[in-house]
PDB file of N, CA and C in Angstrom:
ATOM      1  N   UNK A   1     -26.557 -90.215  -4.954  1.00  0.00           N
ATOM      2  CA  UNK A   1     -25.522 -89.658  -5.784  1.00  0.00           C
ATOM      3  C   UNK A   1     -26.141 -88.730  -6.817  1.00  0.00           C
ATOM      4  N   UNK A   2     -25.531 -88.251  -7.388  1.00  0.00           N
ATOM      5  CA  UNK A   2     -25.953 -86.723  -8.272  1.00  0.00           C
ATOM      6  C   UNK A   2     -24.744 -85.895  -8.510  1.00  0.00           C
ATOM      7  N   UNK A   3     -25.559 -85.766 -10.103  1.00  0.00           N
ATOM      8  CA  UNK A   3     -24.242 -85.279 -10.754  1.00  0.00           C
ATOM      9  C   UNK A   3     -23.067 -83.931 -10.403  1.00  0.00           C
ATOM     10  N   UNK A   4     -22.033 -83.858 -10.468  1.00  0.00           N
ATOM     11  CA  UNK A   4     -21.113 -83.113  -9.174  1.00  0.00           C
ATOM     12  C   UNK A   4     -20.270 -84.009  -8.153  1.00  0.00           C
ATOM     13  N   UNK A   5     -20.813 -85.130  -8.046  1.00  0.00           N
ATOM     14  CA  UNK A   5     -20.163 -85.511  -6.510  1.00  0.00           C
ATOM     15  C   UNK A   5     -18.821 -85.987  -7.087  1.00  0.00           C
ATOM     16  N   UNK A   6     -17.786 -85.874  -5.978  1.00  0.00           N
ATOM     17  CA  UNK A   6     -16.894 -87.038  -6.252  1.00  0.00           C
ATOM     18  C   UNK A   6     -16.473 -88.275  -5.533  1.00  0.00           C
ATOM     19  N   UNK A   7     -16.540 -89.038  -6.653  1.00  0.00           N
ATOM     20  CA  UNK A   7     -16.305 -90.625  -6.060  1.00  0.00           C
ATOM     21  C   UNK A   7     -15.132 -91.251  -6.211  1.00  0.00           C
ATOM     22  N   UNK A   8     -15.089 -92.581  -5.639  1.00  0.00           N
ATOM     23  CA  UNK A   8     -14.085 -93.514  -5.790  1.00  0.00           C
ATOM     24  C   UNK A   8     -14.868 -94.269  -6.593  1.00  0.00           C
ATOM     25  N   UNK A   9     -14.164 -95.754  -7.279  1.00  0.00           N
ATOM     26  CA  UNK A   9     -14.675 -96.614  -7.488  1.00  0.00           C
ATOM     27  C   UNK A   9     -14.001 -97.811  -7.037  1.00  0.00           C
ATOM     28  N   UNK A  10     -15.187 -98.387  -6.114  1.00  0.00           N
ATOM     29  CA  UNK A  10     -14.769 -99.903  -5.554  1.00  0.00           C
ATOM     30  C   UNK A  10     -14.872-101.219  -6.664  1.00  0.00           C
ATOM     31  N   UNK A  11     -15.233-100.770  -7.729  1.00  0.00           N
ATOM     32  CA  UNK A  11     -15.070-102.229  -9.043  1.00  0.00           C
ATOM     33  C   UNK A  11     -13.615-103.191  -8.840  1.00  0.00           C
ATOM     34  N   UNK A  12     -13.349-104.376  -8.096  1.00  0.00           N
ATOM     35  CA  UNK A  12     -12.110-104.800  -8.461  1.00  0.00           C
ATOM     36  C   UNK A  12     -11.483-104.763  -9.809  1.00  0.00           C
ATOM     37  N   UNK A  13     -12.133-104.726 -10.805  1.00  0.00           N
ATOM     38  CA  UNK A  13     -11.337-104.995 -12.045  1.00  0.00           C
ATOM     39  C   UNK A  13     -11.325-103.185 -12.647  1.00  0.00           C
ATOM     40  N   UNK A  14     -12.269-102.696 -12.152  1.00  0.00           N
ATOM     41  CA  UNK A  14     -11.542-101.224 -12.368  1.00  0.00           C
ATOM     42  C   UNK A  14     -10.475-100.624 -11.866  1.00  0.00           C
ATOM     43  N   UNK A  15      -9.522 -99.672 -12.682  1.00  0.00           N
ATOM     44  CA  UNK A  15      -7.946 -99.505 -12.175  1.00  0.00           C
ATOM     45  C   UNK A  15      -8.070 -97.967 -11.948  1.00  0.00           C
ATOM     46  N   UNK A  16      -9.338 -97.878 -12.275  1.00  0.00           N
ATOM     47  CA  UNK A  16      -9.889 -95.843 -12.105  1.00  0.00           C
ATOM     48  C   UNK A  16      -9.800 -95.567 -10.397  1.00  0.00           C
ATOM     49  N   UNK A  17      -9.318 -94.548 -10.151  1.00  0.00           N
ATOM     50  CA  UNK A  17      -9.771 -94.383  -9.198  1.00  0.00           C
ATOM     51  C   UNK A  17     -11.144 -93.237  -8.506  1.00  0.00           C
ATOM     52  N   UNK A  18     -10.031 -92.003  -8.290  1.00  0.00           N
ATOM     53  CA  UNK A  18     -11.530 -90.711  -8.616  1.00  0.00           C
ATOM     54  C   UNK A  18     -11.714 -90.214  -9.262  1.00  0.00           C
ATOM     55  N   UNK A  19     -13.048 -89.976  -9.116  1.00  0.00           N
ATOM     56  CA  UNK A  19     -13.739 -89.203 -10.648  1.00  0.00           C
ATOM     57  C   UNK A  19     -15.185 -88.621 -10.298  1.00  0.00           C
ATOM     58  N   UNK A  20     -15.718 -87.527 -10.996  1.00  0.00           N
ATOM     59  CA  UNK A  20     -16.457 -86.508 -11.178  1.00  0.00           C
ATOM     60  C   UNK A  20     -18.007 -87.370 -12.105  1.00  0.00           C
ATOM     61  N   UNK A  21     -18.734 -87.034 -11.313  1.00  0.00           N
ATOM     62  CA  UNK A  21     -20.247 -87.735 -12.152  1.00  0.00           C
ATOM     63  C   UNK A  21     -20.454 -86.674 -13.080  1.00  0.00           C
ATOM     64  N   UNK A  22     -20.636 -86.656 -14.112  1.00  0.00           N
ATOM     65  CA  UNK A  22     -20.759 -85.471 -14.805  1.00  0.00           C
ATOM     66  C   UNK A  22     -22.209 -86.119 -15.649  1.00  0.00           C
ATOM     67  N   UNK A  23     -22.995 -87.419 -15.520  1.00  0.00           N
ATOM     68  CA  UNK A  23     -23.831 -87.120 -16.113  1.00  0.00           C
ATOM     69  C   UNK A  23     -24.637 -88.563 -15.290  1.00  0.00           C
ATOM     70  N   UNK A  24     -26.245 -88.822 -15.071  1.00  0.00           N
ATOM     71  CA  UNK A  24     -26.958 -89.310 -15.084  1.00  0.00           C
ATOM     72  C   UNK A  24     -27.789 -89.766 -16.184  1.00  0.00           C
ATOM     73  N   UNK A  25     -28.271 -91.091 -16.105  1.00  0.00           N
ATOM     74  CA  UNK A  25     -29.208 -91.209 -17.771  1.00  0.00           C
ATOM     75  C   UNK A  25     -29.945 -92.435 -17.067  1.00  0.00           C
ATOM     76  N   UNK A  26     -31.488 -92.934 -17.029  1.00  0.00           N
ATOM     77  CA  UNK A  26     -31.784 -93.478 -16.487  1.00  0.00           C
ATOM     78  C   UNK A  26     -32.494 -94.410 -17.601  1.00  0.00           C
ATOM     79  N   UNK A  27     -32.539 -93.583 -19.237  1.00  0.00           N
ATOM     80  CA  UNK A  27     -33.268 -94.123 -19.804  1.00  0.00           C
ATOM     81  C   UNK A  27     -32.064 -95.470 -20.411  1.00  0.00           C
ATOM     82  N   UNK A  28     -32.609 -96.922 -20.607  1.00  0.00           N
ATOM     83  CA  UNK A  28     -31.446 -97.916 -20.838  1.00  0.00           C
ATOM     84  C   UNK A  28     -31.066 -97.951 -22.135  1.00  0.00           C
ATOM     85  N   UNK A  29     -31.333 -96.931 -23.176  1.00  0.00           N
ATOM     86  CA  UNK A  29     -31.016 -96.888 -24.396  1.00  0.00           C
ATOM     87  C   UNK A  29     -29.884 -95.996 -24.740  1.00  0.00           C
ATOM     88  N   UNK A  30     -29.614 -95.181 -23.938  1.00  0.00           N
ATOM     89  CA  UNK A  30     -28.982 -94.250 -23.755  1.00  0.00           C
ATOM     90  C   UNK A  30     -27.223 -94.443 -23.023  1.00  0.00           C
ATOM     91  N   UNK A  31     -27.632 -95.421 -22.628  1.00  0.00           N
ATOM     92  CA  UNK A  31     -26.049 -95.812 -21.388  1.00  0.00           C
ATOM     93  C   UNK A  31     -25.866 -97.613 -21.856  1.00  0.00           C
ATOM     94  N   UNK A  32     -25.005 -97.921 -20.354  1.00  0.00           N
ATOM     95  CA  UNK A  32     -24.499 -99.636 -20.442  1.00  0.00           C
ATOM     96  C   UNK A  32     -25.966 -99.657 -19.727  1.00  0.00           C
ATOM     97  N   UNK A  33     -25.518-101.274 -19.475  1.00  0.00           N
ATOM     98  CA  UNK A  33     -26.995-102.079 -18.790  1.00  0.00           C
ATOM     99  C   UNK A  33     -26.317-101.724 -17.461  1.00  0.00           C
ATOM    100  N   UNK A  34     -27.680-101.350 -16.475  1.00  0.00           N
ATOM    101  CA  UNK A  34     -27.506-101.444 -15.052  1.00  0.00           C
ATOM    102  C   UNK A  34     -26.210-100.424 -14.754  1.00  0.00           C
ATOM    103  N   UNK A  35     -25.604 -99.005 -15.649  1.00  0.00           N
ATOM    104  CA  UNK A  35     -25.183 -98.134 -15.529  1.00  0.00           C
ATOM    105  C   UNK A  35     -25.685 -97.101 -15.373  1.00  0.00           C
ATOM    106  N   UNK A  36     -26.002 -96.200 -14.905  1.00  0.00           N
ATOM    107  CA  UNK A  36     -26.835 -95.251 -14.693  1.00  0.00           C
ATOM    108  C   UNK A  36     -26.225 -93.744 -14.770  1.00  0.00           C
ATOM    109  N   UNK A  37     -24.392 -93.673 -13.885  1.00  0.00           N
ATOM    110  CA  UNK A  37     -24.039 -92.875 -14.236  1.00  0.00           C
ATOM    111  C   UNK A  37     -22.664 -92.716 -14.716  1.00  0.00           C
ATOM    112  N   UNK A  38     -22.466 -91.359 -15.991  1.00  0.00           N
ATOM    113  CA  UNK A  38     -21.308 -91.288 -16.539  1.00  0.00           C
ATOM    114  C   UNK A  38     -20.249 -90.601 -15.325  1.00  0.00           C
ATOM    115  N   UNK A  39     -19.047 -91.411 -15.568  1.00  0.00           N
ATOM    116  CA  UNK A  39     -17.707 -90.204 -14.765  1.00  0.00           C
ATOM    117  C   UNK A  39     -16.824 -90.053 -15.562  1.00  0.00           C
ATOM    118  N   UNK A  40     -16.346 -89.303 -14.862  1.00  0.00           N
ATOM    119  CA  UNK A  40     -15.306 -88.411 -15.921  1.00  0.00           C
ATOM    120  C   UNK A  40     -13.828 -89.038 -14.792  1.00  0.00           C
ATOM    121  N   UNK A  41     -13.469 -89.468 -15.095  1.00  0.00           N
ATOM    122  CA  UNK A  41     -11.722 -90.388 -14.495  1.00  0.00           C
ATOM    123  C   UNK A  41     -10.922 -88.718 -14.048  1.00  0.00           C
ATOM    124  N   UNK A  42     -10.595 -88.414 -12.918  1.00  0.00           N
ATOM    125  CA  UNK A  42      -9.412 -87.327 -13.035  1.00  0.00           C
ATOM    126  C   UNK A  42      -8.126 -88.000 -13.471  1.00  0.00           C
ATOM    127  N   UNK A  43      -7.970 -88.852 -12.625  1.00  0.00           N
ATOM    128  CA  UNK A  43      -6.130 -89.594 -13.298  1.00  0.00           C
ATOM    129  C   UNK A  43      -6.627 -90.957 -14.041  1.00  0.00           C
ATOM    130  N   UNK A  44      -6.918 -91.358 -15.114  1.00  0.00           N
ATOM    131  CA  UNK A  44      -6.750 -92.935 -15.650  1.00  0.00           C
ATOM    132  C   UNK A  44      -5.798 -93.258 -15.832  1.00  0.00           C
ATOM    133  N   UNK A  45      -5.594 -94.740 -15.638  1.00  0.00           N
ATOM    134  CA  UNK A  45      -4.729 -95.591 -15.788  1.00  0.00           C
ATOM    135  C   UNK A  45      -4.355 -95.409 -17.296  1.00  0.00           C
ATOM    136  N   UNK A  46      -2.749 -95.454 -17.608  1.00  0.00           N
ATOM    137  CA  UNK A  46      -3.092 -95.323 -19.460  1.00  0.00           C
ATOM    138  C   UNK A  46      -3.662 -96.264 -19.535  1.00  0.00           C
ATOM    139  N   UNK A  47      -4.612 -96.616 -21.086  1.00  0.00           N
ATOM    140  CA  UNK A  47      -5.316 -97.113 -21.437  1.00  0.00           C
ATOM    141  C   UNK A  47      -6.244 -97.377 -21.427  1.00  0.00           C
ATOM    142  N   UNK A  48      -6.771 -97.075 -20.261  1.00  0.00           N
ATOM    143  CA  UNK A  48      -8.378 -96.674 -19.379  1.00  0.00           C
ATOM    144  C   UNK A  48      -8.816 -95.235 -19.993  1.00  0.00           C
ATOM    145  N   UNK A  49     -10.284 -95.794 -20.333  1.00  0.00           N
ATOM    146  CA  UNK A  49     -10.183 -94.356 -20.871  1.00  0.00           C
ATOM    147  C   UNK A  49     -11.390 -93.128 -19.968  1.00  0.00           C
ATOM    148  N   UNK A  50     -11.274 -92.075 -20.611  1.00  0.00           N
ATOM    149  CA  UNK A  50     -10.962 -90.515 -19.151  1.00  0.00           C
ATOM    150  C   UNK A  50     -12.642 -90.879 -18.898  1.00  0.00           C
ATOM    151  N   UNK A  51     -13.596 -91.685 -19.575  1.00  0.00           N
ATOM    152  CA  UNK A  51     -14.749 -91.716 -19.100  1.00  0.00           C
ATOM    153  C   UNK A  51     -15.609 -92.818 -19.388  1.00  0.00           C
ATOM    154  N   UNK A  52     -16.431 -93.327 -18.232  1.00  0.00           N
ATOM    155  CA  UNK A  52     -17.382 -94.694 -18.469  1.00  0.00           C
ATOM    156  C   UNK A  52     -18.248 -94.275 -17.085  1.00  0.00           C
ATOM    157  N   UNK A  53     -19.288 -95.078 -17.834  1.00  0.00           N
ATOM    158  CA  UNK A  53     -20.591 -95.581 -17.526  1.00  0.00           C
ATOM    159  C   UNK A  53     -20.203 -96.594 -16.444  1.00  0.00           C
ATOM    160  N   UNK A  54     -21.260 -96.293 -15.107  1.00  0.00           N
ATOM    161  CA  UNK A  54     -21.234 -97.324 -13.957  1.00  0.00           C
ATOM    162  C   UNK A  54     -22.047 -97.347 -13.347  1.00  0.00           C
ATOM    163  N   UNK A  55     -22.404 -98.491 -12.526  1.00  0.00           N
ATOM    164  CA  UNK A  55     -23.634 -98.877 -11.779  1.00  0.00           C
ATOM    165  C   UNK A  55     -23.332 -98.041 -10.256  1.00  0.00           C
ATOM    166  N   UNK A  56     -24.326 -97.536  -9.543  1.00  0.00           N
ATOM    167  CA  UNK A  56     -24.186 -97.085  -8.332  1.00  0.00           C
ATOM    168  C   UNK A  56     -23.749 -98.140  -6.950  1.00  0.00           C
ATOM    169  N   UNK A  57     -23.513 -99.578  -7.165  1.00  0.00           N
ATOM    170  CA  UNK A  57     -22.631-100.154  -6.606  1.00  0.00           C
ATOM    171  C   UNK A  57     -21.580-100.141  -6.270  1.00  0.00           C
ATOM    172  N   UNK A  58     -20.740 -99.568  -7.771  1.00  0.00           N
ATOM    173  CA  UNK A  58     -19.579 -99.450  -7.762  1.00  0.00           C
ATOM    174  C   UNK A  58     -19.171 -98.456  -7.745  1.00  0.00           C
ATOM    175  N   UNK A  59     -19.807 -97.477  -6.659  1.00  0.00           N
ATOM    176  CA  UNK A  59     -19.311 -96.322  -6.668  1.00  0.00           C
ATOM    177  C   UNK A  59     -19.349 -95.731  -5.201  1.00  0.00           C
ATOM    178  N   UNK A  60     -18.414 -95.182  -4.791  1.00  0.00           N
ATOM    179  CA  UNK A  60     -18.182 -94.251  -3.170  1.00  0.00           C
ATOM    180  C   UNK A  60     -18.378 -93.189  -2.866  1.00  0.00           C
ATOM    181  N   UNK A  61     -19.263 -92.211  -2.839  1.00  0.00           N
ATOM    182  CA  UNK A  61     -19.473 -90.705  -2.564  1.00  0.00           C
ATOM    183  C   UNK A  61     -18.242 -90.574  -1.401  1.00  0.00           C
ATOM    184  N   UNK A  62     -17.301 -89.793  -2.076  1.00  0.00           N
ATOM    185  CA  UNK A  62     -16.330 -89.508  -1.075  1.00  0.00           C
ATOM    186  C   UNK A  62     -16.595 -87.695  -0.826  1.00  0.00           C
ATOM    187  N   UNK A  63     -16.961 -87.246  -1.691  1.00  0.00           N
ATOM    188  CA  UNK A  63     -17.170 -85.672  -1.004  1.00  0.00           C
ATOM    189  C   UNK A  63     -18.800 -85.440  -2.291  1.00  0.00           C
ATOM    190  N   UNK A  64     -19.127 -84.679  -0.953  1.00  0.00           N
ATOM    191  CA  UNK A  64     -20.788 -84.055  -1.838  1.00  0.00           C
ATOM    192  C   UNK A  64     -20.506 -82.672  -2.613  1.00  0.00           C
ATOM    193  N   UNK A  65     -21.354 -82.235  -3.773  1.00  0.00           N
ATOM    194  CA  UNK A  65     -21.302 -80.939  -4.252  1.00  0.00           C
ATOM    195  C   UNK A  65     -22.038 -80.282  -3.259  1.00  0.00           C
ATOM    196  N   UNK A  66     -21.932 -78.967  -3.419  1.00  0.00           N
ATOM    197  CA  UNK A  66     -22.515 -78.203  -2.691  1.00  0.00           C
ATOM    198  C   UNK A  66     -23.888 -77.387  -3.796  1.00  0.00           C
TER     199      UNK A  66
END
């Protein structure tokens, strides 16, 4: 994964669906634990908010950047 792609997210308790990686951070001071990359939400759920930090588990490369 790399920043550009767009994903889904398979998290059950996440209500996000797709969204845009718009940032990588590998250093752990910088992000959540065991998150690596930021997305940017296109539609959130209200109250969800338009961007979070996630582990590459919970995430689906559904189309590559070019």
């Amino acid at each position: 994964m790399k920043v550009g792609d767009l994903v889904n997210s398979t998290h059950a308790l996440d209500r996000s669906t797709l969204g845009l990686i718009v940032a990588y951070e590998h250093d752990p001071t910088k992000r959540s634990p065991s998150c690596d990359y930021r997305v940017k939400w296109l539609n959130p759920p209200r109250g969800c908010p338009p961007y979070s930090w996630n582990s590459e588990v919970w995430l689906e490369v559904v189309s590559e950047s070019r």
